[in-house]
C-alpha atoms as a PDB file:
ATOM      1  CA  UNK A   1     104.145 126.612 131.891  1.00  0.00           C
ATOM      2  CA  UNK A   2     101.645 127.814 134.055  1.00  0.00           C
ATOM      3  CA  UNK A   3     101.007 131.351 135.328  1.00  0.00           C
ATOM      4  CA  UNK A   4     102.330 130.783 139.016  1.00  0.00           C
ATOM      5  CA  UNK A   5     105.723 129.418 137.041  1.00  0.00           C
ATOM      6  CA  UNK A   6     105.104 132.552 135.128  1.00  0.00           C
ATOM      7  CA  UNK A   7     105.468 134.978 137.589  1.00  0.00           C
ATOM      8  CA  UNK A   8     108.091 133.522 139.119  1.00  0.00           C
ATOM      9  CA  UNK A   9     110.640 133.718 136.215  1.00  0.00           C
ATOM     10  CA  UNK A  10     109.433 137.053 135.763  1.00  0.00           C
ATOM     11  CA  UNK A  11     110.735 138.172 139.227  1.00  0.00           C
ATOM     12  CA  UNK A  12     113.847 136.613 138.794  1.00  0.00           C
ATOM     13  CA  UNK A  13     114.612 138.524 135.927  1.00  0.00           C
ATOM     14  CA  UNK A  14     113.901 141.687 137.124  1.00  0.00           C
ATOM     15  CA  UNK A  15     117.518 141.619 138.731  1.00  0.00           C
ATOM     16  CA  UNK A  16     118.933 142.407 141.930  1.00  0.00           C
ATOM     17  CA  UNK A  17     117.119 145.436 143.800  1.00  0.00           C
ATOM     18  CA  UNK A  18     118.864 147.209 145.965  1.00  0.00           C
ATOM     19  CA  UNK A  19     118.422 146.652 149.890  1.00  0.00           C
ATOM     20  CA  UNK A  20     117.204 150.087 150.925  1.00  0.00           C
ATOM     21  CA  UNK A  21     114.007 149.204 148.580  1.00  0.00           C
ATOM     22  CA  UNK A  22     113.441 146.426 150.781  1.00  0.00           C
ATOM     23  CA  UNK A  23     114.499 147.461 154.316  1.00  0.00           C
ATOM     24  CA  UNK A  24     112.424 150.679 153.871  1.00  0.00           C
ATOM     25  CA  UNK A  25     108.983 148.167 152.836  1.00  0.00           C
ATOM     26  CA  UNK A  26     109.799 147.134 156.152  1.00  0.00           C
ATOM     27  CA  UNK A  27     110.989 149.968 158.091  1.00  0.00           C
ATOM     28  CA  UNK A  28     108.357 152.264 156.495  1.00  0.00           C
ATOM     29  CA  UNK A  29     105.332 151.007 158.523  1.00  0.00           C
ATOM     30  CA  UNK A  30     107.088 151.000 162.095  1.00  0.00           C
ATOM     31  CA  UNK A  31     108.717 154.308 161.846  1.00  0.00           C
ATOM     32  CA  UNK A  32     104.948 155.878 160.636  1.00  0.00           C
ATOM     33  CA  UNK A  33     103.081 153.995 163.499  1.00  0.00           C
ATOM     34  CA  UNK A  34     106.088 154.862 166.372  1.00  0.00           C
ATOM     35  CA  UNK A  35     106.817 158.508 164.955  1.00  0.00           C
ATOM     36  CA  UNK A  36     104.154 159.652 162.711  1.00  0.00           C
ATOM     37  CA  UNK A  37     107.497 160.246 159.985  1.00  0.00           C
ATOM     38  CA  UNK A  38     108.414 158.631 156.625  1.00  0.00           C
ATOM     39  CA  UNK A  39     111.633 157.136 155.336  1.00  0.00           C
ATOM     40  CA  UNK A  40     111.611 159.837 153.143  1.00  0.00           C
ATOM     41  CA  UNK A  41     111.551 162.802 155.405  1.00  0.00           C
ATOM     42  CA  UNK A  42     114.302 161.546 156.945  1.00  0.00           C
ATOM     43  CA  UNK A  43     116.472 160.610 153.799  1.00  0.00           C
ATOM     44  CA  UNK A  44     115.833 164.263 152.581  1.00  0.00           C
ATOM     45  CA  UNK A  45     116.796 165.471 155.993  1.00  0.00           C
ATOM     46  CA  UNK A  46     120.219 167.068 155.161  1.00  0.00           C
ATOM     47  CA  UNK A  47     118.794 169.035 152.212  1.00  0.00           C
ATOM     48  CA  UNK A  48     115.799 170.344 153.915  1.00  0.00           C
ATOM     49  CA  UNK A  49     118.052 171.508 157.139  1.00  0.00           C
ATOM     50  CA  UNK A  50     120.380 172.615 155.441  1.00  0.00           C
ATOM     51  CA  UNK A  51     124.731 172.387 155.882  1.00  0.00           C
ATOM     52  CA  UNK A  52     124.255 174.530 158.829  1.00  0.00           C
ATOM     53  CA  UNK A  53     122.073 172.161 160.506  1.00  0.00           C
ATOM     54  CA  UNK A  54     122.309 168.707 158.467  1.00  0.00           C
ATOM     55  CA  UNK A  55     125.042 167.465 161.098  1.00  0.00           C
ATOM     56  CA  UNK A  56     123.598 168.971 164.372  1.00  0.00           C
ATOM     57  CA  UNK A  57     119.788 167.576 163.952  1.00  0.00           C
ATOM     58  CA  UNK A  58     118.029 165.009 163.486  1.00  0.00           C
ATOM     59  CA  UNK A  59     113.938 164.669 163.342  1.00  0.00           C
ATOM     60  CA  UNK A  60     112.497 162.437 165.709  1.00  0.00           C
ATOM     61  CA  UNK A  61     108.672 162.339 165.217  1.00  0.00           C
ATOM     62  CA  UNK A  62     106.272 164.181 163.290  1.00  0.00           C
ATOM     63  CA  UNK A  63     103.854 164.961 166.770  1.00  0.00           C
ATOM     64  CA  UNK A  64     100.089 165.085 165.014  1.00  0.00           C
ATOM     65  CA  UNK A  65      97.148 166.430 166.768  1.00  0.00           C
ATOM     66  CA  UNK A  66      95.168 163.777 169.168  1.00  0.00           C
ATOM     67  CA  UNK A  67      92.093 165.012 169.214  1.00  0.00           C
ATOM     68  CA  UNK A  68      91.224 164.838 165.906  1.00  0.00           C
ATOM     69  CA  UNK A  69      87.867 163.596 164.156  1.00  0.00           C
ATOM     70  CA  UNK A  70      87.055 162.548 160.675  1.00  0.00           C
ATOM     71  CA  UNK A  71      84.827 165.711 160.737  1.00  0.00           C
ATOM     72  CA  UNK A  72      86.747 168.335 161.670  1.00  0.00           C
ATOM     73  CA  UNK A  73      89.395 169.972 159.407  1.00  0.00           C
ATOM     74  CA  UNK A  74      93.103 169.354 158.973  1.00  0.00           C
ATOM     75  CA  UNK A  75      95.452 170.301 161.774  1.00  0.00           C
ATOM     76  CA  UNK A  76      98.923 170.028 160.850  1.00  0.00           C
ATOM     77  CA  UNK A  77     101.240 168.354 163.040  1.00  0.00           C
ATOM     78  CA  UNK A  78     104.667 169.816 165.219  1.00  0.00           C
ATOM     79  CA  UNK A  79     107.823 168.488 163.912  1.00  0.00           C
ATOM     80  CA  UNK A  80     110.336 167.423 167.022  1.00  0.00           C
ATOM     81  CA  UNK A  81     113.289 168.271 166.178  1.00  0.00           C
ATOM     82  CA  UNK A  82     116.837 167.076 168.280  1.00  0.00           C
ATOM     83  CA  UNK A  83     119.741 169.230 168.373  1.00  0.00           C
ATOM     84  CA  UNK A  84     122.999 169.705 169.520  1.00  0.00           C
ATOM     85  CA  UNK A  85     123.707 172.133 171.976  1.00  0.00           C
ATOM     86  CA  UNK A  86     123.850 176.247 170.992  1.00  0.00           C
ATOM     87  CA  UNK A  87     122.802 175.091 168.017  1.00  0.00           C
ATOM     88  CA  UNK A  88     119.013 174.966 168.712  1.00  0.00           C
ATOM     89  CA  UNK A  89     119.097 178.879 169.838  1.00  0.00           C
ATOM     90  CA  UNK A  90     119.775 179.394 165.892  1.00  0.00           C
ATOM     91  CA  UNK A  91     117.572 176.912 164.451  1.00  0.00           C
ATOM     92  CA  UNK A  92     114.845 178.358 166.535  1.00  0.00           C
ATOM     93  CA  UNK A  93     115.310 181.814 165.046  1.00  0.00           C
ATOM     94  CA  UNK A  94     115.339 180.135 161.673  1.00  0.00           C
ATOM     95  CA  UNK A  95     111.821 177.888 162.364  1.00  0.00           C
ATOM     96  CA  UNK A  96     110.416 179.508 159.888  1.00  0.00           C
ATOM     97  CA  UNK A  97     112.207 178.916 156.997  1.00  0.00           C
ATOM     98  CA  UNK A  98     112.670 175.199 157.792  1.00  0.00           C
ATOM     99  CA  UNK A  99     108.508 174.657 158.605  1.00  0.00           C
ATOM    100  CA  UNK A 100     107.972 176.095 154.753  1.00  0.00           C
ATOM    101  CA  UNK A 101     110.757 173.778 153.343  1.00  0.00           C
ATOM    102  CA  UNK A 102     109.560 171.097 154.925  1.00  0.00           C
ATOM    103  CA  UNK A 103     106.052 171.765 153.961  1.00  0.00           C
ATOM    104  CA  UNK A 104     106.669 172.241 150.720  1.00  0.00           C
ATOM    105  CA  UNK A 105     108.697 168.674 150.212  1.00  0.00           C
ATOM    106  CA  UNK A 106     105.327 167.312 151.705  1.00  0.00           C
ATOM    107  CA  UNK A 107     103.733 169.787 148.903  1.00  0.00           C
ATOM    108  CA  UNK A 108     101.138 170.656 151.820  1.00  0.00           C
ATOM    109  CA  UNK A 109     101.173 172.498 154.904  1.00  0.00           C
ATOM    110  CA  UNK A 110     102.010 169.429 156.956  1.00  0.00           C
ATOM    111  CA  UNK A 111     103.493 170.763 159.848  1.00  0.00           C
ATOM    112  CA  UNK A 112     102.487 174.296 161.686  1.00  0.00           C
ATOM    113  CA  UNK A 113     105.550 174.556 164.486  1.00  0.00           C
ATOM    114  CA  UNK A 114     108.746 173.146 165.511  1.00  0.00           C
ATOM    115  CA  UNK A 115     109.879 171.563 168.940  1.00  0.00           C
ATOM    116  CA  UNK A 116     113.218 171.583 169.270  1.00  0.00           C
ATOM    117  CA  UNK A 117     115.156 169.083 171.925  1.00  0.00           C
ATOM    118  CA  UNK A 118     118.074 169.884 172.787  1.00  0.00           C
ATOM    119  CA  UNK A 119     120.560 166.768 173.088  1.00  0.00           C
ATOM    120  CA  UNK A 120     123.404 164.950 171.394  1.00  0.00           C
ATOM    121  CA  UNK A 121     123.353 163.751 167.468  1.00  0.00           C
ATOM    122  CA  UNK A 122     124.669 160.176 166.576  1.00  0.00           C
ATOM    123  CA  UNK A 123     124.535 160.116 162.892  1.00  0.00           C
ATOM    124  CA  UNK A 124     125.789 156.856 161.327  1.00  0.00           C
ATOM    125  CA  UNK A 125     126.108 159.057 157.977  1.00  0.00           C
ATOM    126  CA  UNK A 126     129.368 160.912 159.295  1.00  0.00           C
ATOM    127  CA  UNK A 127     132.465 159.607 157.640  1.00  0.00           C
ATOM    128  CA  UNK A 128     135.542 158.715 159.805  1.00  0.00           C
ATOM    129  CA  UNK A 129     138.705 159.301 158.045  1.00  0.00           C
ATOM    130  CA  UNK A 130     140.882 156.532 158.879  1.00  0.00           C
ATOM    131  CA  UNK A 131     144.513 157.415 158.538  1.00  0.00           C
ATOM    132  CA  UNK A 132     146.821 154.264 156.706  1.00  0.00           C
ATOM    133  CA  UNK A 133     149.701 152.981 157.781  1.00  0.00           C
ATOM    134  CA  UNK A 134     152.600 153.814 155.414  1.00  0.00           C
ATOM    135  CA  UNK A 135     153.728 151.600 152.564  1.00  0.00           C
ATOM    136  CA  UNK A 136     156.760 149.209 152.994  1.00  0.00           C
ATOM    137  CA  UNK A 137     159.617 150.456 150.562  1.00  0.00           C
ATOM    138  CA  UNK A 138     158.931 147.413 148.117  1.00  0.00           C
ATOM    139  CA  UNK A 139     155.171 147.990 148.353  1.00  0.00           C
ATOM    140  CA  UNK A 140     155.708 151.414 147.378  1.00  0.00           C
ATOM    141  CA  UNK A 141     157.474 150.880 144.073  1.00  0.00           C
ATOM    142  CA  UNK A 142     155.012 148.046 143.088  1.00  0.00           C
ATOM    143  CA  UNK A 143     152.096 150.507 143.717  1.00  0.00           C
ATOM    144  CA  UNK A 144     154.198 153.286 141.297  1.00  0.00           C
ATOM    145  CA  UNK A 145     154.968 151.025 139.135  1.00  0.00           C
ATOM    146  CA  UNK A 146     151.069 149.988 138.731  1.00  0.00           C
ATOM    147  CA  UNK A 147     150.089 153.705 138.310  1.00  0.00           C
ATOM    148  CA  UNK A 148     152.861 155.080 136.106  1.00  0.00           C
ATOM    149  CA  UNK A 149     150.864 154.936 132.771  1.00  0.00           C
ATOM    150  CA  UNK A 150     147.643 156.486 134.321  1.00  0.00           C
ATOM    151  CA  UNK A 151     147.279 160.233 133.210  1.00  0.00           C
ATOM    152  CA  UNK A 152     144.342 161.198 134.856  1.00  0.00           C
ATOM    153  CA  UNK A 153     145.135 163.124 138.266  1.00  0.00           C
ATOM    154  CA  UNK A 154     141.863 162.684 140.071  1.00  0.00           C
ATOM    155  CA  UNK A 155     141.526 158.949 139.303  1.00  0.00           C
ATOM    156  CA  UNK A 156     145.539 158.363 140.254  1.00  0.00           C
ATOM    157  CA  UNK A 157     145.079 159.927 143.086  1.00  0.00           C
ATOM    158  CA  UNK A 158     142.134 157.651 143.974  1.00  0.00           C
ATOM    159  CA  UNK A 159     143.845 154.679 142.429  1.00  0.00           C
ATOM    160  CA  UNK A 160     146.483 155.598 144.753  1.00  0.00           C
ATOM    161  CA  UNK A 161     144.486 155.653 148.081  1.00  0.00           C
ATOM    162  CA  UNK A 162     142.765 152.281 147.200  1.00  0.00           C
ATOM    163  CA  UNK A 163     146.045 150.367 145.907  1.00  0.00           C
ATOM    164  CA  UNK A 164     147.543 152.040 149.635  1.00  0.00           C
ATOM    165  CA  UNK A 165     144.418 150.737 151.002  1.00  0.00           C
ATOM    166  CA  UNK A 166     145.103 147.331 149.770  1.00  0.00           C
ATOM    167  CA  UNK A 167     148.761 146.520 150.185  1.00  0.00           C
ATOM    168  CA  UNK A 168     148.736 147.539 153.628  1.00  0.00           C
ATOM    169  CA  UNK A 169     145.525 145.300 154.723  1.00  0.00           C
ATOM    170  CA  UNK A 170     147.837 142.446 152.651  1.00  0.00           C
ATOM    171  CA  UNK A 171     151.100 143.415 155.038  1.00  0.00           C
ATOM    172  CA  UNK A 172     149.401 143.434 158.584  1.00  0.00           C
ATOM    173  CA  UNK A 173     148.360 139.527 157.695  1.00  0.00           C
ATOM    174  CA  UNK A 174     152.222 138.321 157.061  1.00  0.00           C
END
């Protein structure tokens, strides 16, 4: 077998990988050249802003100095910041606090001041609640009859909202 073969069946056995690993190998260099920013930052984005905040902004671009030479020393860049409406009155009075989080998940001083633009947040990460349609009588009783020997609370309750889930996508076919 030669080496090229070699390698090969080595990669297929690593397994599956998951498709953020390769969307970000992909993403990664556009969003660094178009906003100066990293996957990561904006993965970590909820926990560095905080539940006040995590909803209400977003970053857009990490706004580095342009003027800057091989010789002189570091400047640190502005983050730009969107947020939603009144919101940005009270993230401005808490600048501080977010510029030394953030700083400190880049373990250097990596940003010196916040912009903040004020304008509305689409965040595909909010989760809809979609009501369901209730169960037919005989769906019902087939869906209590499946979960009558389950103990567990918590996972009949969840057992309950997927078999619900499933019998009703099966009755709006028929």
């Amino acid at each position: 077998m030669s080496s090229d073969s070699k390698k090969q069946a080595k990669k297929w056995r690593r397994g599956a990988r998951q498709i953020a690993d390769i969307t970000n190998k992909v993403l990664e260099p556009v969003l660094a050249r178009r906003t100066g920013m990293t996957m990561e930052l904006l993965t970590a984005w909820p926990e560095l802003a905080g539940s006040r905040y995590a909803d209400v902004t977003l970053p857009e671009k990490l706004d580095w100095p342009k003027n800057h030479s091989h010789e002189d020393a570091f400047e640190p860049a502005c983050l730009v910041i969107a947020c939603e409406g009144t919101m940005a009155l009270f993230l401005q009075h808490e600048s501080g606090q977010l510029i030394e989080r953030v700083n400190s998940f880049f373990g250097y001083p990596a940003i010196n001041r916040i912009r903040i633009i004020q304008k509305p947040i689409v965040q595909s990460t909010k989760k809809r609640k979609r009501e369901l349609p209730p169960l037919s009588k005989n769906d019902q009783v087939k869906l209590d009859e499946i979960l009558d020997g389950i103990e567990d609370e918590k996972l009949k309750a969840s057992l309950r909202k997927l078999g619900t889930g499933i019998f009703s996508k099966g009755s709006s076919k028929n």
